[in-house]
PDB file of N, CA and C in Angstrom:
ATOM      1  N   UNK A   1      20.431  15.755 -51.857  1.00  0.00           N
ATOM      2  CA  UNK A   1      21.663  15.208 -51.341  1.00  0.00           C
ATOM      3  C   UNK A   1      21.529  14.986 -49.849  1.00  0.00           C
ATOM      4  N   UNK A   2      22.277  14.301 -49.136  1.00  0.00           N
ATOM      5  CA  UNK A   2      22.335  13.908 -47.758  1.00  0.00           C
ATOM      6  C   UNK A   2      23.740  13.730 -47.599  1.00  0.00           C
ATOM      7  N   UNK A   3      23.725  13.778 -46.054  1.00  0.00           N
ATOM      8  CA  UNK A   3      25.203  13.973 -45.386  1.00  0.00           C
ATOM      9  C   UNK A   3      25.109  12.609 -44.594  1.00  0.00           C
ATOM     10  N   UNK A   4      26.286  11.767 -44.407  1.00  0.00           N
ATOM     11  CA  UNK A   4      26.286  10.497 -44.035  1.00  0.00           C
ATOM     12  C   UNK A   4      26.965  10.529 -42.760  1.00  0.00           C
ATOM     13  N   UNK A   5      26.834  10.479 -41.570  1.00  0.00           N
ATOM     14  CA  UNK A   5      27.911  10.710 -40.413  1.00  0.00           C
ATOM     15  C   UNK A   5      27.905   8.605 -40.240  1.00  0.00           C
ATOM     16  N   UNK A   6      29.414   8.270 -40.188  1.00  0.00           N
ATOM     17  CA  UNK A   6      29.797   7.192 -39.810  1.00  0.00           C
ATOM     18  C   UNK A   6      30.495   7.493 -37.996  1.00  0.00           C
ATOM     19  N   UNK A   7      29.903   6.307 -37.251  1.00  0.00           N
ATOM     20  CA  UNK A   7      30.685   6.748 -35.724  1.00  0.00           C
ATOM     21  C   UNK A   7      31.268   5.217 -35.668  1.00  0.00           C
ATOM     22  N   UNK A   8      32.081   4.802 -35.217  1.00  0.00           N
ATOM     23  CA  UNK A   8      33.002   3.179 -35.270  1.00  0.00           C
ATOM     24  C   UNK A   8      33.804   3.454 -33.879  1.00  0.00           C
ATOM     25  N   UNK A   9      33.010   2.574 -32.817  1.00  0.00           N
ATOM     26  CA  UNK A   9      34.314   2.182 -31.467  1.00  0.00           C
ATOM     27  C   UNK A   9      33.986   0.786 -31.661  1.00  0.00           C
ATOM     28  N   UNK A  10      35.657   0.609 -30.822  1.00  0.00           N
ATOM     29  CA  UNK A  10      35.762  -0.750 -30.863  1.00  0.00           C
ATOM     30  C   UNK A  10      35.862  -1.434 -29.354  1.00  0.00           C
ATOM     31  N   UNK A  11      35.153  -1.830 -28.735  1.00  0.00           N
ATOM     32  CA  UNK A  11      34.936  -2.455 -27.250  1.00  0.00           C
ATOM     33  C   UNK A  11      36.317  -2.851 -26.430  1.00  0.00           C
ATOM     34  N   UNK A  12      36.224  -2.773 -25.228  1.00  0.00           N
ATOM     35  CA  UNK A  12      37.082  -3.510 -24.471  1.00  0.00           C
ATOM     36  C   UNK A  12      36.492  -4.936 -24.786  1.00  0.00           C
ATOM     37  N   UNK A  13      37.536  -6.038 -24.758  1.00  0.00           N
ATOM     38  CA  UNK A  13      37.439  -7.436 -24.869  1.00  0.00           C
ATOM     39  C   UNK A  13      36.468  -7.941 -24.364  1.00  0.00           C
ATOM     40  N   UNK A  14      35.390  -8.509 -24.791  1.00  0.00           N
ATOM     41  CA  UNK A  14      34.022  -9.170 -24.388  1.00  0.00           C
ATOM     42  C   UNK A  14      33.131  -8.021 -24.011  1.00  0.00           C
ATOM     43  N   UNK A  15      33.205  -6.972 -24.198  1.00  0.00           N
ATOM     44  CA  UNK A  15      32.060  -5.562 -23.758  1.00  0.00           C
ATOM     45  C   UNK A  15      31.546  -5.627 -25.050  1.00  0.00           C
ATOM     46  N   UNK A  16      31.225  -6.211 -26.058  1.00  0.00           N
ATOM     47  CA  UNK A  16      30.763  -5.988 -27.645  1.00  0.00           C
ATOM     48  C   UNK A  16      29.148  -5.771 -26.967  1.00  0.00           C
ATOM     49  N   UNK A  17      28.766  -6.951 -26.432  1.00  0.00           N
ATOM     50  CA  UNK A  17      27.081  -6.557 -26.310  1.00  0.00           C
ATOM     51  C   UNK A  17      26.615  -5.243 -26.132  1.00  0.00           C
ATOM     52  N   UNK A  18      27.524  -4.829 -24.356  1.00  0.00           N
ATOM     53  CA  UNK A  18      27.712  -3.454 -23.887  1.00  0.00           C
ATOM     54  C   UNK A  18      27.788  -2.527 -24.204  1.00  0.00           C
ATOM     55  N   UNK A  19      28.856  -2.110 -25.343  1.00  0.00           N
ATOM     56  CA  UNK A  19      28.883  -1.121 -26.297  1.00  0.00           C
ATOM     57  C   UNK A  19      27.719  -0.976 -27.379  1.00  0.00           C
ATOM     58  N   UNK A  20      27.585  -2.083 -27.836  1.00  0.00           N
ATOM     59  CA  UNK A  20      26.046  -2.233 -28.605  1.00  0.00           C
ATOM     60  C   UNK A  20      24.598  -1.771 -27.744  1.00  0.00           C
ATOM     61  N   UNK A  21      24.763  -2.475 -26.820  1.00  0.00           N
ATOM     62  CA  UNK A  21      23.071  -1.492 -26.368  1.00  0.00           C
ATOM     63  C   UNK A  21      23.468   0.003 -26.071  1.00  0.00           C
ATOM     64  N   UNK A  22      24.883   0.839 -25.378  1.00  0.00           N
ATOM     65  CA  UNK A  22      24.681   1.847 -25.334  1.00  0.00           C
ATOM     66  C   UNK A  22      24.713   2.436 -26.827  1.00  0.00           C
ATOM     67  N   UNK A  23      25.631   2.194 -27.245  1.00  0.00           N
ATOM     68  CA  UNK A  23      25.170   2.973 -28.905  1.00  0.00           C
ATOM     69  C   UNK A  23      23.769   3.194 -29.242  1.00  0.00           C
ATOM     70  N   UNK A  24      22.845   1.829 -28.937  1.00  0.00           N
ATOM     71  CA  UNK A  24      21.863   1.981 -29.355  1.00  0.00           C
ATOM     72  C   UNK A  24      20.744   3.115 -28.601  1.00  0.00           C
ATOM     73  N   UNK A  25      20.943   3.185 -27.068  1.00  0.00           N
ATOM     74  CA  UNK A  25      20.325   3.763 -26.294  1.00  0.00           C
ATOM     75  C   UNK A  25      20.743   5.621 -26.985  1.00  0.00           C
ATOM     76  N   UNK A  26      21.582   5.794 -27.433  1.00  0.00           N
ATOM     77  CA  UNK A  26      21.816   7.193 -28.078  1.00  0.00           C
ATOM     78  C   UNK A  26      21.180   8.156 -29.087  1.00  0.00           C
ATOM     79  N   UNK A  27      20.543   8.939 -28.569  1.00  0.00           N
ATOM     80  CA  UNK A  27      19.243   9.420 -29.299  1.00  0.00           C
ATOM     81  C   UNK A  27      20.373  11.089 -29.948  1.00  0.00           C
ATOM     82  N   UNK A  28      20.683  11.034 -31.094  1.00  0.00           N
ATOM     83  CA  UNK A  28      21.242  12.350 -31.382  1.00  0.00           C
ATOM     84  C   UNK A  28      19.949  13.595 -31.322  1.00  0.00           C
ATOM     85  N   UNK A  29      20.190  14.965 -31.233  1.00  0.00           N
ATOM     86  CA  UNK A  29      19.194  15.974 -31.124  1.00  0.00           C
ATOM     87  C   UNK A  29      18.662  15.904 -32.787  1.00  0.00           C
ATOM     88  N   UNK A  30      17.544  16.483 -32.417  1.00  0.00           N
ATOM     89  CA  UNK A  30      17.455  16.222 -34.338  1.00  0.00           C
ATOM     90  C   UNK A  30      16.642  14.475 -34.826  1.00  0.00           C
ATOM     91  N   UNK A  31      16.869  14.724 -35.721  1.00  0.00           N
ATOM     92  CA  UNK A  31      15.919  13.028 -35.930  1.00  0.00           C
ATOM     93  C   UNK A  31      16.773  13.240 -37.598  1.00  0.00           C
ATOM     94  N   UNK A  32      17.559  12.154 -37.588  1.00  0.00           N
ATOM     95  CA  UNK A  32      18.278  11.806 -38.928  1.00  0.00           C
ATOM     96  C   UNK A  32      16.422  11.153 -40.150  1.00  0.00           C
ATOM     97  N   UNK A  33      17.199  11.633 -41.352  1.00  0.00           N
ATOM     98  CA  UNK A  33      16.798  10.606 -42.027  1.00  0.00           C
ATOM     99  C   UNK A  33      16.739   9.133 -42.269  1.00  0.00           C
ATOM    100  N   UNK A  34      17.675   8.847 -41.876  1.00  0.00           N
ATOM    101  CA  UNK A  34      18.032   7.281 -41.551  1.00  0.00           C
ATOM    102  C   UNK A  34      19.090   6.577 -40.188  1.00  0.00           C
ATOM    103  N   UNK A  35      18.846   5.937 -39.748  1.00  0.00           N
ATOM    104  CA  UNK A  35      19.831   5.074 -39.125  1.00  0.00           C
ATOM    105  C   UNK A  35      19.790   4.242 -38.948  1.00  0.00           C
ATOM    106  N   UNK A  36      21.437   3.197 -38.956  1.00  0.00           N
ATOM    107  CA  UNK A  36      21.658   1.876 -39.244  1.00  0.00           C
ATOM    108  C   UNK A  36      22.894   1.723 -38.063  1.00  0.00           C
ATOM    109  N   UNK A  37      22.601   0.548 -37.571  1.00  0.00           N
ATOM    110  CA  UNK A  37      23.784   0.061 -36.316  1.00  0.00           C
ATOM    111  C   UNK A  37      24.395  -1.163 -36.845  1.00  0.00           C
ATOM    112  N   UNK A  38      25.567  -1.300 -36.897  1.00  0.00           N
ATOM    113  CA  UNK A  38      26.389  -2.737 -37.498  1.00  0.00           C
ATOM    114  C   UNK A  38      27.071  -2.875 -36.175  1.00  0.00           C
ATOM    115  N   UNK A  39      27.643  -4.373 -36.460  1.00  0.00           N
ATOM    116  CA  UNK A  39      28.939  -5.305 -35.284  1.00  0.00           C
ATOM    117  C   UNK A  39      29.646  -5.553 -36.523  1.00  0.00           C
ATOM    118  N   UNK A  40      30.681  -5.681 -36.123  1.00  0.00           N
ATOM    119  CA  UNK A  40      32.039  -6.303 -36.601  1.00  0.00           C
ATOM    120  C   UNK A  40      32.890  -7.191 -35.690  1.00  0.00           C
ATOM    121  N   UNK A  41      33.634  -8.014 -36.395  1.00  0.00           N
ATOM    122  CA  UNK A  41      33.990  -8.926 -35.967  1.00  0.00           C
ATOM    123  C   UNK A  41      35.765  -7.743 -35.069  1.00  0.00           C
ATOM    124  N   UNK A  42      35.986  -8.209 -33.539  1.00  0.00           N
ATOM    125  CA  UNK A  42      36.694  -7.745 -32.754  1.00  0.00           C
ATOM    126  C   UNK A  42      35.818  -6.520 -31.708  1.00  0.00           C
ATOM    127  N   UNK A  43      34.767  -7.089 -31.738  1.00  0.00           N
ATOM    128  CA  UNK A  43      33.653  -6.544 -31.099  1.00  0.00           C
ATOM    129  C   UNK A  43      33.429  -5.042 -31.345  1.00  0.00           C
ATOM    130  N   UNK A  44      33.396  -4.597 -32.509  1.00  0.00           N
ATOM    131  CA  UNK A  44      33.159  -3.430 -33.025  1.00  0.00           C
ATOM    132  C   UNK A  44      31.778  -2.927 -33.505  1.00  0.00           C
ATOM    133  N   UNK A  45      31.359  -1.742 -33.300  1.00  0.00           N
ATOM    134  CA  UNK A  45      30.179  -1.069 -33.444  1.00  0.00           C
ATOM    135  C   UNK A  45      29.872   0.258 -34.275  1.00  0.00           C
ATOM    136  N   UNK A  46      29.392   0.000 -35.396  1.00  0.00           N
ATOM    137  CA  UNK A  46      29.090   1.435 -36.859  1.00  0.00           C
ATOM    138  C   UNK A  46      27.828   1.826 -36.418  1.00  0.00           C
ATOM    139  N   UNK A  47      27.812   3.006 -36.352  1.00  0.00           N
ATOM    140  CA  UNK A  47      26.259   3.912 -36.681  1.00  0.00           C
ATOM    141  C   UNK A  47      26.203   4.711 -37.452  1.00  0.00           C
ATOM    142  N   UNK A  48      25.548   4.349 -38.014  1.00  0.00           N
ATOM    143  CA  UNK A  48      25.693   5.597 -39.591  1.00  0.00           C
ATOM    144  C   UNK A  48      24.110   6.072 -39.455  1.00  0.00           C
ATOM    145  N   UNK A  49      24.481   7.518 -39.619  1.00  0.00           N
ATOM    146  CA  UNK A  49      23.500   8.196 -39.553  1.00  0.00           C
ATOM    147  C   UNK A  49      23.398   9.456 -41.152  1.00  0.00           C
ATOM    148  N   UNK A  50      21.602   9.017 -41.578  1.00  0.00           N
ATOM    149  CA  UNK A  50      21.943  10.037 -42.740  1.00  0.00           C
ATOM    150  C   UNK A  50      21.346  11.371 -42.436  1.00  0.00           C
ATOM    151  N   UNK A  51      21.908  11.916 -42.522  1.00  0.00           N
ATOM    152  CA  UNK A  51      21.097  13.695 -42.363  1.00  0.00           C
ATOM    153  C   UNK A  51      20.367  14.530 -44.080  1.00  0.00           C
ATOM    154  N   UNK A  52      19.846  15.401 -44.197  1.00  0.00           N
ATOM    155  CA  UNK A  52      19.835  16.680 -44.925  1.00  0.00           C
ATOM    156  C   UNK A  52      20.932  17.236 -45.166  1.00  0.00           C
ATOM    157  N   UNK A  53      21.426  17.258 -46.550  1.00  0.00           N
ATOM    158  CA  UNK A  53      22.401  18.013 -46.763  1.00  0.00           C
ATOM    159  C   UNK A  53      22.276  19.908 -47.050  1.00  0.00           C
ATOM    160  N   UNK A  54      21.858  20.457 -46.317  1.00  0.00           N
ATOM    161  CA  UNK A  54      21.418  21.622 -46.463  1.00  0.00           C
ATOM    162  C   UNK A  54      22.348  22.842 -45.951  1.00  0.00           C
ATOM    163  N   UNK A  55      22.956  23.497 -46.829  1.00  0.00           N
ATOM    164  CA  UNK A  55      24.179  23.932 -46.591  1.00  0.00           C
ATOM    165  C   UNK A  55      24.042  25.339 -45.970  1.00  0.00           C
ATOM    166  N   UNK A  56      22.848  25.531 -45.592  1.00  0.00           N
ATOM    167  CA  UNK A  56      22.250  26.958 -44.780  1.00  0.00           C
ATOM    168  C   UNK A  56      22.028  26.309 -43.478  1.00  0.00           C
ATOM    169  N   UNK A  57      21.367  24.686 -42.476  1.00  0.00           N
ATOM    170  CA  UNK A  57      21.244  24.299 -41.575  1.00  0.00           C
ATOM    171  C   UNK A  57      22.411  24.190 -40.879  1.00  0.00           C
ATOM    172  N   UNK A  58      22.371  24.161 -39.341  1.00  0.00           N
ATOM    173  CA  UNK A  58      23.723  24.010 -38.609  1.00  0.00           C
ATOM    174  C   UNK A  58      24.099  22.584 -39.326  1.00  0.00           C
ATOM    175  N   UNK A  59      25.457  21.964 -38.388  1.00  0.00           N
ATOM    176  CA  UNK A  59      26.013  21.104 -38.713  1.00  0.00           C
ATOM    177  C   UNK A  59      25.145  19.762 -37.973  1.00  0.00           C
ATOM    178  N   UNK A  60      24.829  18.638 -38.392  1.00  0.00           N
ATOM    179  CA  UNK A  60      23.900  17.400 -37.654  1.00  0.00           C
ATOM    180  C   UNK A  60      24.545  17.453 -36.493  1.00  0.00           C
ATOM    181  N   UNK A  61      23.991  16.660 -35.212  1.00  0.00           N
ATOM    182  CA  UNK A  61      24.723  16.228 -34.117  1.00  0.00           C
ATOM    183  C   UNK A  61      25.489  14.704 -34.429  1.00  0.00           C
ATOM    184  N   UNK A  62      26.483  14.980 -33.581  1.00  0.00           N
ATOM    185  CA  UNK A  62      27.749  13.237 -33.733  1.00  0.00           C
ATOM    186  C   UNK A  62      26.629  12.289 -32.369  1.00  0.00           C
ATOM    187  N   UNK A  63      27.533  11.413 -32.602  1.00  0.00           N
ATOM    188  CA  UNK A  63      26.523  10.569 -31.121  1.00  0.00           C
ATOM    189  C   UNK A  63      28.155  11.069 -30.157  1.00  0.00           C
ATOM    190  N   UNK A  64      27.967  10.994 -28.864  1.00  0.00           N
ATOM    191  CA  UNK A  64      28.719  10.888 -28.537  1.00  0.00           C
ATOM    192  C   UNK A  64      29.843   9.455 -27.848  1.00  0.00           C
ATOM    193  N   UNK A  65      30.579  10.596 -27.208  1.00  0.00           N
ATOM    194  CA  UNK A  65      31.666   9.076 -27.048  1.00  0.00           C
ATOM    195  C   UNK A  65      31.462   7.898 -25.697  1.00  0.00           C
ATOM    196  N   UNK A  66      31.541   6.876 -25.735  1.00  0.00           N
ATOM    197  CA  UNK A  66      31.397   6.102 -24.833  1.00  0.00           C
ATOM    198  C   UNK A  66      31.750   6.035 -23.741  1.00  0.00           C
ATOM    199  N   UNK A  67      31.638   6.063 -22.582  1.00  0.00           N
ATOM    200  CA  UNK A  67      32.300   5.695 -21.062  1.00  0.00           C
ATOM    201  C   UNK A  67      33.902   4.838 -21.492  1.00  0.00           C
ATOM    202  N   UNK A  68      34.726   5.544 -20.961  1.00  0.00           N
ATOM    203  CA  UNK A  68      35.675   4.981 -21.310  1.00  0.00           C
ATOM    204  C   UNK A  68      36.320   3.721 -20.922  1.00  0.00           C
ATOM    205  N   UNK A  69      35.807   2.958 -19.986  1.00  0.00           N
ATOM    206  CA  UNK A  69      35.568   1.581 -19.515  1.00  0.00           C
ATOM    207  C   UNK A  69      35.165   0.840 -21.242  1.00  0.00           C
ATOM    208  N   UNK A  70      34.243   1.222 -21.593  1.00  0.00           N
ATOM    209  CA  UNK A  70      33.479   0.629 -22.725  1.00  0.00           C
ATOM    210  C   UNK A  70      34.699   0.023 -24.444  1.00  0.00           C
ATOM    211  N   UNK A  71      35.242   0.907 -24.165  1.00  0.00           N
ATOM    212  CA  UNK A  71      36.181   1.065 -25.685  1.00  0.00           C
ATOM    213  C   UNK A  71      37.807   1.005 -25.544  1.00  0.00           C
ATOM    214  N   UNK A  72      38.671   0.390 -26.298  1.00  0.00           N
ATOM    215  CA  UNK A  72      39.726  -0.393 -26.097  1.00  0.00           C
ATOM    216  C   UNK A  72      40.741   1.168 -26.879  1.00  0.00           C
ATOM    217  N   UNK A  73      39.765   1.817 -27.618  1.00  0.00           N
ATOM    218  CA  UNK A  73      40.836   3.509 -28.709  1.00  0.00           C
ATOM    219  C   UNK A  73      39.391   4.092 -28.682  1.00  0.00           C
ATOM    220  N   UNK A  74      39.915   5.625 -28.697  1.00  0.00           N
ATOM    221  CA  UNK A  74      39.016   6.743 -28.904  1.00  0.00           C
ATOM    222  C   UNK A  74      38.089   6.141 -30.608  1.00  0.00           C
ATOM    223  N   UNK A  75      36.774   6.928 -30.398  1.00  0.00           N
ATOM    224  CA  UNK A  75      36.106   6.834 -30.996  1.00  0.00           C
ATOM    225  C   UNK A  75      36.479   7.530 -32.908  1.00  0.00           C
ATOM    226  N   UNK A  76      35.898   6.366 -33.918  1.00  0.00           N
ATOM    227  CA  UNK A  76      36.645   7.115 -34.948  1.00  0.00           C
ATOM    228  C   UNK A  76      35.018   7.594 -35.577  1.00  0.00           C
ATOM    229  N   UNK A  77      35.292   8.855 -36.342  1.00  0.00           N
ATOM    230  CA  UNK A  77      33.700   9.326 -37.026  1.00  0.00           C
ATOM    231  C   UNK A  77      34.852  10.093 -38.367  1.00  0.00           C
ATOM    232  N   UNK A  78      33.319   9.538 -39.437  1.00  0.00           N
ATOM    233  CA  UNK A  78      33.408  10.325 -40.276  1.00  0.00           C
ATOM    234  C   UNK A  78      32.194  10.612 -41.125  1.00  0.00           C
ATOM    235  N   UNK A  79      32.517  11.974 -42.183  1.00  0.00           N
ATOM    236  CA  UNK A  79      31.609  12.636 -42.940  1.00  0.00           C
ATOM    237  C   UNK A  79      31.657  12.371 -44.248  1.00  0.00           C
ATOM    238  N   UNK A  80      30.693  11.320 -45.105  1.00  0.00           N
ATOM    239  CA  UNK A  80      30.694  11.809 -46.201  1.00  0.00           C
ATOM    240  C   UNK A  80      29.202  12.649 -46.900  1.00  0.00           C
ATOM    241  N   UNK A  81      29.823  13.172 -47.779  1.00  0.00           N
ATOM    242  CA  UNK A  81      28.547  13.796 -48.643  1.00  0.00           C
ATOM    243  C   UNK A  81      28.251  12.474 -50.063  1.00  0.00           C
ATOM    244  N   UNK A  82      26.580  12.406 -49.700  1.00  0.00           N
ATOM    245  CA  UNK A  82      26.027  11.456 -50.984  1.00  0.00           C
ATOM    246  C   UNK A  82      26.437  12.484 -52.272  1.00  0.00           C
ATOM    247  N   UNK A  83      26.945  11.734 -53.448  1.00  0.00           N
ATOM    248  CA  UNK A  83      27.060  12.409 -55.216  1.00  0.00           C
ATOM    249  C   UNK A  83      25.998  11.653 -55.735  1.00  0.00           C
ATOM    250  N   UNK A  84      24.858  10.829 -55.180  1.00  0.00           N
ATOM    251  CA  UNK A  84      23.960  10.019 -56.196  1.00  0.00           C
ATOM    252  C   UNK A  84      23.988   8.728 -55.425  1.00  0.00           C
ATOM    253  N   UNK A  85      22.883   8.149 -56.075  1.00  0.00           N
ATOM    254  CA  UNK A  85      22.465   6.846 -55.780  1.00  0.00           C
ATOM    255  C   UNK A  85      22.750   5.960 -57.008  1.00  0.00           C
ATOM    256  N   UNK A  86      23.273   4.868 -57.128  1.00  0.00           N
ATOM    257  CA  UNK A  86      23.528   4.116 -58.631  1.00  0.00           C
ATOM    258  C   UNK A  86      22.220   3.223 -58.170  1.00  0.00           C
TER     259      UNK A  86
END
């Protein structure tokens, strides 16, 4: 099983690039199993990161939050746990 951390800010007006390279420049501690960076349309930015679901390891690291110049609302994150792959 694996643990899925989703992180989603959404830019100040025309900062989409901006917010995109710093997201990208964000190295969490640890080294995920996977990671994936999306845009959305209103200049929005997903990083989903997959971890080890190992219920004896601490908790993964979040990325953190952006310079607040960068983002128009606080940063939204969430956790799911994988049940399977179809």
């Amino acid at each position: 099983m694996s643990l899925a951390l989703m992180w989603e800010a959404a830019a100040v007006a025309g900062r989409g690039e901006d917010l995109l390279a710093w997201a990208r420049r964000q190295s969490p501690t640890g080294r995920p199993l996977r990671r994936e960076t999306f845009t959305a349309p209103g200049d929005r930015v997903l990083v989903i990161t997959w971890w080890p679901a190992d219920s004896g390891a601490p908790p993964p690291p979040e990325l953190p939050d952006p310079p607040a110049d960068l983002v128009r609302r606080p940063v939204h994150r969430w956790r799911f746990t994988s049940v399977g792959v179809d």
